[in-house]
C-alpha atoms as a PDB file:
ATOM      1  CA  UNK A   1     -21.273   6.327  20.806  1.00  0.00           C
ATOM      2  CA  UNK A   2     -19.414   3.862  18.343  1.00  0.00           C
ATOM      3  CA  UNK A   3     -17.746   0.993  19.196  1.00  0.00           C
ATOM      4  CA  UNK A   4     -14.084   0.279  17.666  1.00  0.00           C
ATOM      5  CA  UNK A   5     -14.970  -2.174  15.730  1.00  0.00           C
ATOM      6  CA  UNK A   6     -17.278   0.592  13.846  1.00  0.00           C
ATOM      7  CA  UNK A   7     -14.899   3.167  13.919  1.00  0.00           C
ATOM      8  CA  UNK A   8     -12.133   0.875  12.081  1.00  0.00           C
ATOM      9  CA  UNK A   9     -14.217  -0.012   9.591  1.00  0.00           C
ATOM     10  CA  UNK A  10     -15.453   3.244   8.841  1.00  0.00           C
ATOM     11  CA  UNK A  11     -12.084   4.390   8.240  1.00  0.00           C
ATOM     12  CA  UNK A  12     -11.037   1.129   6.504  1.00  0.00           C
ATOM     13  CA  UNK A  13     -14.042   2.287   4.077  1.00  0.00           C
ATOM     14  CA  UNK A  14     -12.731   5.801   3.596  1.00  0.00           C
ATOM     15  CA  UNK A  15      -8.875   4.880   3.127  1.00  0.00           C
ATOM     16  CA  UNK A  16     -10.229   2.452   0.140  1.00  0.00           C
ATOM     17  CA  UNK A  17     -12.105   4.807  -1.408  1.00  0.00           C
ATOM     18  CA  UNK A  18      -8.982   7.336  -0.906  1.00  0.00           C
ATOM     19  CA  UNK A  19      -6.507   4.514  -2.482  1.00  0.00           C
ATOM     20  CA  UNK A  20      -9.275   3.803  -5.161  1.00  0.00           C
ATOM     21  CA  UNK A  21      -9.463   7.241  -6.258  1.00  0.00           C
ATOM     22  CA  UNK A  22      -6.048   7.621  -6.331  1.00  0.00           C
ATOM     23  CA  UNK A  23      -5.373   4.850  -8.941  1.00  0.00           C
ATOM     24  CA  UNK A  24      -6.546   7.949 -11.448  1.00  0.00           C
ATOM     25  CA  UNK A  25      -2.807   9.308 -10.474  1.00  0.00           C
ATOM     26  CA  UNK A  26      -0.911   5.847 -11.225  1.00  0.00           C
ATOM     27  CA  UNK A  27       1.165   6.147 -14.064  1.00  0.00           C
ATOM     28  CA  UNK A  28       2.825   2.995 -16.054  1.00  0.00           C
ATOM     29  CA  UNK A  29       6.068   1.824 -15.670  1.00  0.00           C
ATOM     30  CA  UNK A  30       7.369  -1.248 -17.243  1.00  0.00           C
ATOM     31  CA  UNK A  31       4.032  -2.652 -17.805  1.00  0.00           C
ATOM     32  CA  UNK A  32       2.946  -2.438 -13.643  1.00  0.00           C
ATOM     33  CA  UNK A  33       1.261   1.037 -12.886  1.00  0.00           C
ATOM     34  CA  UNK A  34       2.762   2.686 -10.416  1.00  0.00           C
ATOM     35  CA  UNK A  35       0.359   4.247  -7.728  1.00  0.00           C
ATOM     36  CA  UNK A  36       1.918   6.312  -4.899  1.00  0.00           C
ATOM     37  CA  UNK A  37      -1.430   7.054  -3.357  1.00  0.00           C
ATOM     38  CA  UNK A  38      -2.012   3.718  -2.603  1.00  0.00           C
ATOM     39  CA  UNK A  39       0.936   3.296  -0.683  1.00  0.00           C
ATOM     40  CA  UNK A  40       0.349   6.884   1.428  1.00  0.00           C
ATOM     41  CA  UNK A  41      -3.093   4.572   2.261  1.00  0.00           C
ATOM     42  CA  UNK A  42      -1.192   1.353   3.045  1.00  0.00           C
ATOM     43  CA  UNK A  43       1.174   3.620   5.784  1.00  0.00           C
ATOM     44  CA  UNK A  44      -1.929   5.361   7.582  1.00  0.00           C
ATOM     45  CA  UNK A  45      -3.854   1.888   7.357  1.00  0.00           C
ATOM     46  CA  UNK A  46      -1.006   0.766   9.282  1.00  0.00           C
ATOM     47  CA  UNK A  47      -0.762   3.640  11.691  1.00  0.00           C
ATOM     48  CA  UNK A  48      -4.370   3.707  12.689  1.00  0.00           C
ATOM     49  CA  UNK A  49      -5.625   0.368  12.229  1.00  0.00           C
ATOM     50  CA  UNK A  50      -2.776  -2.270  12.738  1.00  0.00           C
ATOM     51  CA  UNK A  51      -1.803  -5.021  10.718  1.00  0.00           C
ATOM     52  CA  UNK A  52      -4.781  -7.275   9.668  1.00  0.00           C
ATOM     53  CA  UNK A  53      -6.652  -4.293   9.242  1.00  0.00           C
ATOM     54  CA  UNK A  54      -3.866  -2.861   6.666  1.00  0.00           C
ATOM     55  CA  UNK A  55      -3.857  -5.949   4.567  1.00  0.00           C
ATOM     56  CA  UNK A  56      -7.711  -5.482   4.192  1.00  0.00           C
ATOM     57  CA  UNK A  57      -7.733  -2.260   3.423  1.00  0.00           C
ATOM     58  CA  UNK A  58      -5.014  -3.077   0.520  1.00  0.00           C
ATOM     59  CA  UNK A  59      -6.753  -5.833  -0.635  1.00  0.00           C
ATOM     60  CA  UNK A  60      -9.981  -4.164  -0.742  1.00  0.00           C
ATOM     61  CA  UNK A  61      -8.483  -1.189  -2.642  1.00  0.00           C
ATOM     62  CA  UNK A  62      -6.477  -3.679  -5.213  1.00  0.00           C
ATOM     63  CA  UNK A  63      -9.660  -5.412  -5.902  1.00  0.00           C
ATOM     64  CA  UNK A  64     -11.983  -1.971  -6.610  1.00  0.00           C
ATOM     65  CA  UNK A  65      -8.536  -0.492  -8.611  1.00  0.00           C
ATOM     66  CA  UNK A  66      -8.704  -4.288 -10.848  1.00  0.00           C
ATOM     67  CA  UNK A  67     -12.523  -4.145 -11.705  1.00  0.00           C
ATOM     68  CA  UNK A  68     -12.418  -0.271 -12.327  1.00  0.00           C
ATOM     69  CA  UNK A  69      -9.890  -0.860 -14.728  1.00  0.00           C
ATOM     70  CA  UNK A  70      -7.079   1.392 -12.365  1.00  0.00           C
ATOM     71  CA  UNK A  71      -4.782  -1.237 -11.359  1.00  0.00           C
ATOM     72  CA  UNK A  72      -3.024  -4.824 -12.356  1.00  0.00           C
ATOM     73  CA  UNK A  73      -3.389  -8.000 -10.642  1.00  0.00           C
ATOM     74  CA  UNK A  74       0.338  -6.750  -9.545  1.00  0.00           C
ATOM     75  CA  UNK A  75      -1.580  -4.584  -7.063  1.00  0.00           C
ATOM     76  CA  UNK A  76      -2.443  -7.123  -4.503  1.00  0.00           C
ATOM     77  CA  UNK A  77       0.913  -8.913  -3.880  1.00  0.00           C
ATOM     78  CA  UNK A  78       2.593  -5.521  -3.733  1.00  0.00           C
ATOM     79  CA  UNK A  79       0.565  -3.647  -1.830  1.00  0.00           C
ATOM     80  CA  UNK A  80      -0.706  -6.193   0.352  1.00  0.00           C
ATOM     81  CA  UNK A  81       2.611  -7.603   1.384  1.00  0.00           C
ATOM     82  CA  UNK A  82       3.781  -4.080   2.150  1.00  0.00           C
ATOM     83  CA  UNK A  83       0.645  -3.572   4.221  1.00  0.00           C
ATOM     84  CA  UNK A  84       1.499  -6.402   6.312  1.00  0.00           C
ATOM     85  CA  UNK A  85       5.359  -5.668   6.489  1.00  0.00           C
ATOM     86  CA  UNK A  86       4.155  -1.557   7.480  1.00  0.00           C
ATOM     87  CA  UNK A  87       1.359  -2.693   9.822  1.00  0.00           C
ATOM     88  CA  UNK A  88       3.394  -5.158  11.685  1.00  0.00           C
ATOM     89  CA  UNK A  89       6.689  -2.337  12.015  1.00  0.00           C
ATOM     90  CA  UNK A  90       4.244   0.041  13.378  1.00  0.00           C
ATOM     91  CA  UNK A  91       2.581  -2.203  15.771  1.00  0.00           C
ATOM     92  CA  UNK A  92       5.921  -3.337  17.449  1.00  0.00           C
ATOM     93  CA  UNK A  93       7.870  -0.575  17.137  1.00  0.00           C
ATOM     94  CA  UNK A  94       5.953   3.018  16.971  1.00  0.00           C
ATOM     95  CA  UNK A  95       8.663   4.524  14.876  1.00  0.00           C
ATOM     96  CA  UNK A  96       7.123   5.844  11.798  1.00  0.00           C
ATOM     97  CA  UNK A  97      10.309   5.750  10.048  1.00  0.00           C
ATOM     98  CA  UNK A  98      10.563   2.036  10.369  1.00  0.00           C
ATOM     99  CA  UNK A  99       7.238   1.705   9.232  1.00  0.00           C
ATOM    100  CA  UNK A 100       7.557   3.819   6.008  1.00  0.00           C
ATOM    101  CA  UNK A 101      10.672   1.733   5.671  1.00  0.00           C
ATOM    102  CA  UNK A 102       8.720  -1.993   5.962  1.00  0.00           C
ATOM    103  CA  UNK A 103       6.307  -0.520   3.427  1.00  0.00           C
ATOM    104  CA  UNK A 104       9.284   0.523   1.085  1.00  0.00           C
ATOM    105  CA  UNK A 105      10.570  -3.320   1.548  1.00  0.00           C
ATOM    106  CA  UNK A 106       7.207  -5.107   2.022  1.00  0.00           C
ATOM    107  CA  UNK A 107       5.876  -3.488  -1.537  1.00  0.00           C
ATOM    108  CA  UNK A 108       9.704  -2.481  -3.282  1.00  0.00           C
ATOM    109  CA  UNK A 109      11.452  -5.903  -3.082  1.00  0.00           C
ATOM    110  CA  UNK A 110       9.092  -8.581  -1.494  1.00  0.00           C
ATOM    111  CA  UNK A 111       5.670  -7.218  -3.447  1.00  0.00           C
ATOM    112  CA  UNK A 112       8.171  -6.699  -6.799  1.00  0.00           C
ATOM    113  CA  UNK A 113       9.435 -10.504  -6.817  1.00  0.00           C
ATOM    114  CA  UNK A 114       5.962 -11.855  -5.608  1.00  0.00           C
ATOM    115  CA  UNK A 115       4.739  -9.737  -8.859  1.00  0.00           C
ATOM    116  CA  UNK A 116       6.749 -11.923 -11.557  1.00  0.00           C
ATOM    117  CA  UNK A 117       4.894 -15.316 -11.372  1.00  0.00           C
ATOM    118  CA  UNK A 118       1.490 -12.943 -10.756  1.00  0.00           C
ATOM    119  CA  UNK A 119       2.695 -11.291 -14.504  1.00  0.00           C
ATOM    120  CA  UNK A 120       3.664 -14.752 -15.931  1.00  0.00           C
ATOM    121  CA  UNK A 121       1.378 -16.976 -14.866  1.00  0.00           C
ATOM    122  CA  UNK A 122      -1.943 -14.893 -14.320  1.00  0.00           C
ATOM    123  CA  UNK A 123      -1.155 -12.597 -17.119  1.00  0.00           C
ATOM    124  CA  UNK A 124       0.457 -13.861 -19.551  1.00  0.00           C
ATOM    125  CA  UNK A 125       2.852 -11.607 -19.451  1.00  0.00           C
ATOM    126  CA  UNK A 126       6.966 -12.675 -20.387  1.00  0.00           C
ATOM    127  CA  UNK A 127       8.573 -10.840 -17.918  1.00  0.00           C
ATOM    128  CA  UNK A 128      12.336 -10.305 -19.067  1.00  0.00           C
ATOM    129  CA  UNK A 129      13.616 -10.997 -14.964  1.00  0.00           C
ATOM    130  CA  UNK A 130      12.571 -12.144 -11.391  1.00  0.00           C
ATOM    131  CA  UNK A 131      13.854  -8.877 -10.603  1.00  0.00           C
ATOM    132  CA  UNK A 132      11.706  -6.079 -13.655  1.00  0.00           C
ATOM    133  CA  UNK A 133       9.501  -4.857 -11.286  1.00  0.00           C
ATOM    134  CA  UNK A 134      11.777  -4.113  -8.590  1.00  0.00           C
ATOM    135  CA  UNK A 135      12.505  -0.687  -9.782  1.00  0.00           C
ATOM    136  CA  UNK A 136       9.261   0.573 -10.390  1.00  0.00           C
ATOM    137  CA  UNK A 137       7.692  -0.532  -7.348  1.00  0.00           C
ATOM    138  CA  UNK A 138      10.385   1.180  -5.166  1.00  0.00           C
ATOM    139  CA  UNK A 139       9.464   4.363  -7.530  1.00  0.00           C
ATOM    140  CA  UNK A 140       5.475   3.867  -6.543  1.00  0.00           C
ATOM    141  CA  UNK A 141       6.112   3.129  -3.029  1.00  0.00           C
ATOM    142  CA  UNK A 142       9.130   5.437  -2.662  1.00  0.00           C
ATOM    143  CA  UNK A 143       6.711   8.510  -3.630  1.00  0.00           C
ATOM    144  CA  UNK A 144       3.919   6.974  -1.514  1.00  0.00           C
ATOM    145  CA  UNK A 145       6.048   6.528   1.585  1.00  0.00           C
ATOM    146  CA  UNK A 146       7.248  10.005   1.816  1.00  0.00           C
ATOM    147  CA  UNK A 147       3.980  11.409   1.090  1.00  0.00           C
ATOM    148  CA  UNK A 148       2.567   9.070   4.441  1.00  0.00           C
ATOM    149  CA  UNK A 149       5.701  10.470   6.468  1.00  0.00           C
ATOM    150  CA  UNK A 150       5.533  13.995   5.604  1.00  0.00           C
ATOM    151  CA  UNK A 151       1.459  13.830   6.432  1.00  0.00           C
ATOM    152  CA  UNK A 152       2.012  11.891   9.306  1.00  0.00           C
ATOM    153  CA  UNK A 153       5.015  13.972  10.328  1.00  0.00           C
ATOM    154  CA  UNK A 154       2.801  16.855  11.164  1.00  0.00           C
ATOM    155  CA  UNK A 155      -0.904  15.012  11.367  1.00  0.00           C
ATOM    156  CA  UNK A 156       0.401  12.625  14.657  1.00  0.00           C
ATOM    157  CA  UNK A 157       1.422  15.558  17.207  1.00  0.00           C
ATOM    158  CA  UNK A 158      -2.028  16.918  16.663  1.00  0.00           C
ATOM    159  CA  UNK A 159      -3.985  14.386  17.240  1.00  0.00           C
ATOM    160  CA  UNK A 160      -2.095  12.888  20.479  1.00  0.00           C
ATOM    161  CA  UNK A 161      -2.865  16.056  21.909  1.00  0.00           C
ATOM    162  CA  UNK A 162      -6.534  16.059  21.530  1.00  0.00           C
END
Protein backbone atom coordinates (compact mmCIF):
# COMPACT_ATOMS: atom_id res chain seq x y z
CA UNK A 1 0.00 0.00 0.00
CA UNK A 2 1.21 3.73 -0.46
CA UNK A 3 2.16 5.89 2.02
CA UNK A 4 0.74 9.67 2.04
CA UNK A 5 3.54 11.12 1.27
CA UNK A 6 3.27 9.04 -2.21
CA UNK A 7 -0.17 9.53 -2.67
CA UNK A 8 0.22 13.54 -2.44
CA UNK A 9 2.69 13.65 -4.72
CA UNK A 10 1.16 11.57 -7.17
CA UNK A 11 -1.68 13.79 -7.28
CA UNK A 12 0.48 16.95 -6.99
CA UNK A 13 1.98 15.38 -10.39
CA UNK A 14 -1.39 14.92 -12.04
CA UNK A 15 -3.00 18.41 -10.97
CA UNK A 16 0.29 20.02 -12.77
CA UNK A 17 -0.01 18.29 -15.66
CA UNK A 18 -3.96 19.14 -15.54
CA UNK A 19 -3.05 23.06 -14.92
CA UNK A 20 -0.24 22.67 -17.62
CA UNK A 21 -2.50 21.44 -20.17
CA UNK A 22 -4.89 23.81 -19.47
CA UNK A 23 -2.68 26.89 -20.24
CA UNK A 24 -3.78 25.78 -24.10
CA UNK A 25 -7.34 27.41 -22.87
CA UNK A 26 -5.75 30.80 -21.42
CA UNK A 27 -6.68 33.57 -23.40
CA UNK A 28 -4.93 37.25 -23.21
CA UNK A 29 -6.14 40.00 -21.47
CA UNK A 30 -4.31 43.17 -21.05
CA UNK A 31 -1.06 41.66 -21.80
CA UNK A 32 -1.40 38.73 -18.66
CA UNK A 33 -3.13 35.48 -20.06
CA UNK A 34 -5.81 34.60 -18.30
CA UNK A 35 -6.05 30.79 -17.38
CA UNK A 36 -9.16 29.57 -15.50
CA UNK A 37 -7.95 26.01 -15.44
CA UNK A 38 -5.22 26.79 -13.44
CA UNK A 39 -7.13 28.22 -10.82
CA UNK A 40 -9.91 25.06 -10.82
CA UNK A 41 -6.19 23.22 -9.99
CA UNK A 42 -5.10 25.76 -7.35
CA UNK A 43 -8.85 25.08 -5.41
CA UNK A 44 -8.60 21.11 -5.52
CA UNK A 45 -4.74 21.44 -4.66
CA UNK A 46 -6.06 23.13 -1.74
CA UNK A 47 -8.87 20.77 -0.94
CA UNK A 48 -6.88 17.60 -1.10
CA UNK A 49 -3.48 18.49 -0.32
CA UNK A 50 -3.37 21.57 2.09
CA UNK A 51 -1.48 24.57 1.89
CA UNK A 52 2.29 23.97 1.21
CA UNK A 53 1.29 21.39 -1.01
CA UNK A 54 -1.00 24.02 -3.09
CA UNK A 55 1.76 26.51 -3.47
CA UNK A 56 3.88 23.64 -5.04
CA UNK A 57 1.62 22.48 -7.17
CA UNK A 58 1.14 26.28 -8.52
CA UNK A 59 4.54 26.87 -8.72
CA UNK A 60 5.31 23.76 -10.45
CA UNK A 61 2.52 24.38 -13.00
CA UNK A 62 3.68 28.29 -13.51
CA UNK A 63 7.11 27.10 -14.17
CA UNK A 64 6.10 24.12 -16.96
CA UNK A 65 3.25 26.93 -18.40
CA UNK A 66 6.68 29.69 -18.62
CA UNK A 67 9.13 27.24 -20.45
CA UNK A 68 6.26 25.79 -22.70
CA UNK A 69 5.63 29.09 -23.79
CA UNK A 70 1.69 28.94 -22.04
CA UNK A 71 2.04 31.37 -19.37
CA UNK A 72 3.86 34.85 -18.11
CA UNK A 73 6.13 35.24 -15.31
CA UNK A 74 2.64 36.85 -13.93
CA UNK A 75 1.69 33.21 -13.33
CA UNK A 76 3.62 32.53 -10.24
CA UNK A 77 2.76 35.53 -7.99
CA UNK A 78 -0.88 35.09 -8.95
CA UNK A 79 -1.42 31.79 -8.74
CA UNK A 80 0.84 30.99 -6.08
CA UNK A 81 -0.37 33.59 -3.66
CA UNK A 82 -3.91 32.41 -4.29
CA UNK A 83 -2.77 28.86 -3.62
CA UNK A 84 -1.59 29.80 -0.33
CA UNK A 85 -4.59 32.20 0.54
CA UNK A 86 -7.14 28.89 -0.81
CA UNK A 87 -5.03 26.23 0.93
CA UNK A 88 -4.81 27.98 4.18
CA UNK A 89 -9.06 28.90 4.08
CA UNK A 90 -9.62 25.32 3.49
CA UNK A 91 -7.38 23.99 6.09
CA UNK A 92 -8.94 26.16 8.93
CA UNK A 93 -12.18 26.44 7.94
CA UNK A 94 -13.67 23.42 5.65
CA UNK A 95 -16.06 25.71 3.92
CA UNK A 96 -15.47 25.46 0.29
CA UNK A 97 -17.02 28.70 -0.28
CA UNK A 98 -14.44 30.48 1.75
CA UNK A 99 -11.89 28.76 0.03
CA UNK A 100 -13.02 29.56 -3.58
CA UNK A 101 -13.32 33.00 -2.07
CA UNK A 102 -9.35 33.19 -0.66
CA UNK A 103 -8.44 31.96 -4.14
CA UNK A 104 -10.60 34.79 -5.79
CA UNK A 105 -8.59 37.33 -3.30
CA UNK A 106 -5.24 35.47 -3.00
CA UNK A 107 -4.91 35.47 -7.12
CA UNK A 108 -7.69 38.65 -8.02
CA UNK A 109 -6.24 41.45 -5.82
CA UNK A 110 -3.07 40.21 -3.89
CA UNK A 111 -1.57 38.01 -7.10
CA UNK A 112 -2.83 41.24 -9.50
CA UNK A 113 -0.74 43.97 -7.44
CA UNK A 114 2.19 41.47 -6.75
CA UNK A 115 2.02 41.16 -10.80
CA UNK A 116 2.97 44.98 -11.55
CA UNK A 117 6.65 45.13 -10.35
CA UNK A 118 6.85 41.21 -11.84
CA UNK A 119 5.62 43.15 -15.44
CA UNK A 120 7.93 46.19 -14.81
CA UNK A 121 10.81 45.04 -13.52
CA UNK A 122 11.19 41.36 -14.91
CA UNK A 123 9.54 42.22 -18.11
CA UNK A 124 9.99 45.18 -19.16
CA UNK A 125 6.78 45.83 -19.45
CA UNK A 126 5.22 49.81 -18.64
CA UNK A 127 2.32 48.91 -16.94
CA UNK A 128 -0.19 51.98 -17.14
CA UNK A 129 -1.30 51.25 -12.99
CA UNK A 130 -0.52 49.28 -9.73
CA UNK A 131 -3.95 48.29 -10.19
CA UNK A 132 -4.10 46.88 -14.64
CA UNK A 133 -4.13 43.53 -13.78
CA UNK A 134 -6.66 43.53 -11.21
CA UNK A 135 -9.46 43.03 -13.58
CA UNK A 136 -8.27 40.35 -15.55
CA UNK A 137 -7.08 38.24 -12.90
CA UNK A 138 -10.50 38.34 -11.09
CA UNK A 139 -11.84 37.32 -14.79
CA UNK A 140 -9.19 34.14 -14.82
CA UNK A 141 -9.75 33.24 -11.33
CA UNK A 142 -13.44 34.19 -11.24
CA UNK A 143 -14.06 31.43 -14.12
CA UNK A 144 -11.60 29.08 -12.38
CA UNK A 145 -13.22 29.34 -8.97
CA UNK A 146 -16.64 28.46 -10.03
CA UNK A 147 -15.52 25.75 -12.17
CA UNK A 148 -13.56 24.19 -8.65
CA UNK A 149 -16.98 24.84 -6.72
CA UNK A 150 -19.36 23.47 -9.10
CA UNK A 151 -16.87 20.15 -9.43
CA UNK A 152 -16.34 20.07 -5.96
CA UNK A 153 -19.99 20.79 -5.22
CA UNK A 154 -20.96 17.40 -6.42
CA UNK A 155 -17.31 15.45 -6.42
CA UNK A 156 -16.99 15.93 -2.19
CA UNK A 157 -20.36 14.05 -1.08
CA UNK A 158 -19.13 11.14 -3.10
CA UNK A 159 -16.12 10.62 -1.99
CA UNK A 160 -16.83 11.13 1.95
CA UNK A 161 -19.03 8.37 1.52
CA UNK A 162 -16.68 5.87 0.20
Amino acid sequence: MLDTRTRKLTLAGILVAVAVLGGLFSFPVLGSRCAPVQHLVNILAAVFLGPVWAVGVAFAASLLRNIAGLGSLMAFPGSMIGALLAGLAYYYTRRLELTCLAELIGTGLLGALAAYPVAALLMGLSPASYTVYIVPFLLSTGAGSILAYVLLRFLLPKIRRD
